[in-house]
Protein backbone atom coordinates (compact mmCIF):
# COMPACT_ATOMS: atom_id res chain seq x y z
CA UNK A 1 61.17 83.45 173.90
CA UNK A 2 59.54 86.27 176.15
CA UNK A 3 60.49 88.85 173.62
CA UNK A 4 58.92 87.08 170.66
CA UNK A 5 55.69 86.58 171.62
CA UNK A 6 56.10 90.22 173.27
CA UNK A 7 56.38 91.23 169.32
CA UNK A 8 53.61 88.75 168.00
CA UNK A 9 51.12 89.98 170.83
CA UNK A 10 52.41 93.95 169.91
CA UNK A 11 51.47 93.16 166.14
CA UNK A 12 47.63 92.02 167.33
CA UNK A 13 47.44 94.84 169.37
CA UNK A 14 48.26 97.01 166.31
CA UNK A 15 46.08 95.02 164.15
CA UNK A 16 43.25 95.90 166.42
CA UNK A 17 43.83 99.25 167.21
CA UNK A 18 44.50 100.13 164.03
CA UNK A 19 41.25 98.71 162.31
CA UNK A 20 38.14 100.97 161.34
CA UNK A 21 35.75 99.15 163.95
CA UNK A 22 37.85 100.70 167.09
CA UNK A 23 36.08 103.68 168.45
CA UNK A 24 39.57 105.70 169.17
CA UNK A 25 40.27 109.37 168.05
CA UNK A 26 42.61 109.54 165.30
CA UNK A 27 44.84 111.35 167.29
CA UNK A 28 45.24 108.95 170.57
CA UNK A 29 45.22 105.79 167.87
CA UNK A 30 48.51 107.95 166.52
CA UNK A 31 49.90 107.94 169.89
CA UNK A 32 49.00 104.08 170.48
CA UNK A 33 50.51 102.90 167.45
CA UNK A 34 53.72 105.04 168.04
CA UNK A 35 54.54 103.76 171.48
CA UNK A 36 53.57 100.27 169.80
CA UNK A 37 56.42 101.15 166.84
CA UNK A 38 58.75 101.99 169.67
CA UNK A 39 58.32 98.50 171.59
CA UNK A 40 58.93 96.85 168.94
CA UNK A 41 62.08 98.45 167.89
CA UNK A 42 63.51 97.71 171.05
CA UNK A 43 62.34 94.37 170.94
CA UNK A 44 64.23 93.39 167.82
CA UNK A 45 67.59 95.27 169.07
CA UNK A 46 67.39 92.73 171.84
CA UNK A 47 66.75 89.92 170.20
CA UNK A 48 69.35 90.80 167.55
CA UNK A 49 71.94 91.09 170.27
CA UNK A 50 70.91 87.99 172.06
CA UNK A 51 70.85 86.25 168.46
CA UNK A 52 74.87 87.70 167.92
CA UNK A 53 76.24 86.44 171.52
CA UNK A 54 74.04 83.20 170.44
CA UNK A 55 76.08 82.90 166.94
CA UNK A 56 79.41 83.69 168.87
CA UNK A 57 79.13 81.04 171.00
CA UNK A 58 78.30 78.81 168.51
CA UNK A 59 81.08 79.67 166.43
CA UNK A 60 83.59 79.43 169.10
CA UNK A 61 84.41 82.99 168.50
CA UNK A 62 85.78 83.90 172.22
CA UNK A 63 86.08 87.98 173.19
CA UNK A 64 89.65 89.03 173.28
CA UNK A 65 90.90 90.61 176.66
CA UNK A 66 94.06 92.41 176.64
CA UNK A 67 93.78 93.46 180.09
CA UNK A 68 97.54 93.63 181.05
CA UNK A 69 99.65 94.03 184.53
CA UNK A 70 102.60 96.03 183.97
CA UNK A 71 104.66 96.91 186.85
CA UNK A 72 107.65 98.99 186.78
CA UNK A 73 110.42 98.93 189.72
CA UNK A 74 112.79 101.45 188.79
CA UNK A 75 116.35 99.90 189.58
């Protein structure tokens, strides 16, 4: 839930920085809204990963482990 208002509060932030009535250089609002892009690229990866273990688990879909023990005794 963190991560979605993280993204909602991100898209005010570019919202504001982003309008005409900011007094920011062009050139530092670039770098603002950049990081911003960033953050919420990352933001989404997570919550699409936490959204596909989500739908696994629903789903019943189990990981498969083939870890094995395989012991040889020459005789």
């Amino acid at each position: 839930m963190i991560k979605i208002s993280s993204i909602t509060g991100l898209g005010v932030f570019v919202l504001l920085v982003a309008s005409p009535f900011m007094s920011i250089s062009r050139d530092w609002k670039s770098y603002i809204l950049m990081l911003a892009g960033v953050a919420i690229i990352v933001l989404s990866f997570m919550i699409r990963k936490e959204l596909h273990k989500v739908i696994k688990f629903v789903h019943g879909i189990e990981e498969v482990k083939s870890d094995t023990y395989v012991e040889n005794n020459p005789q």
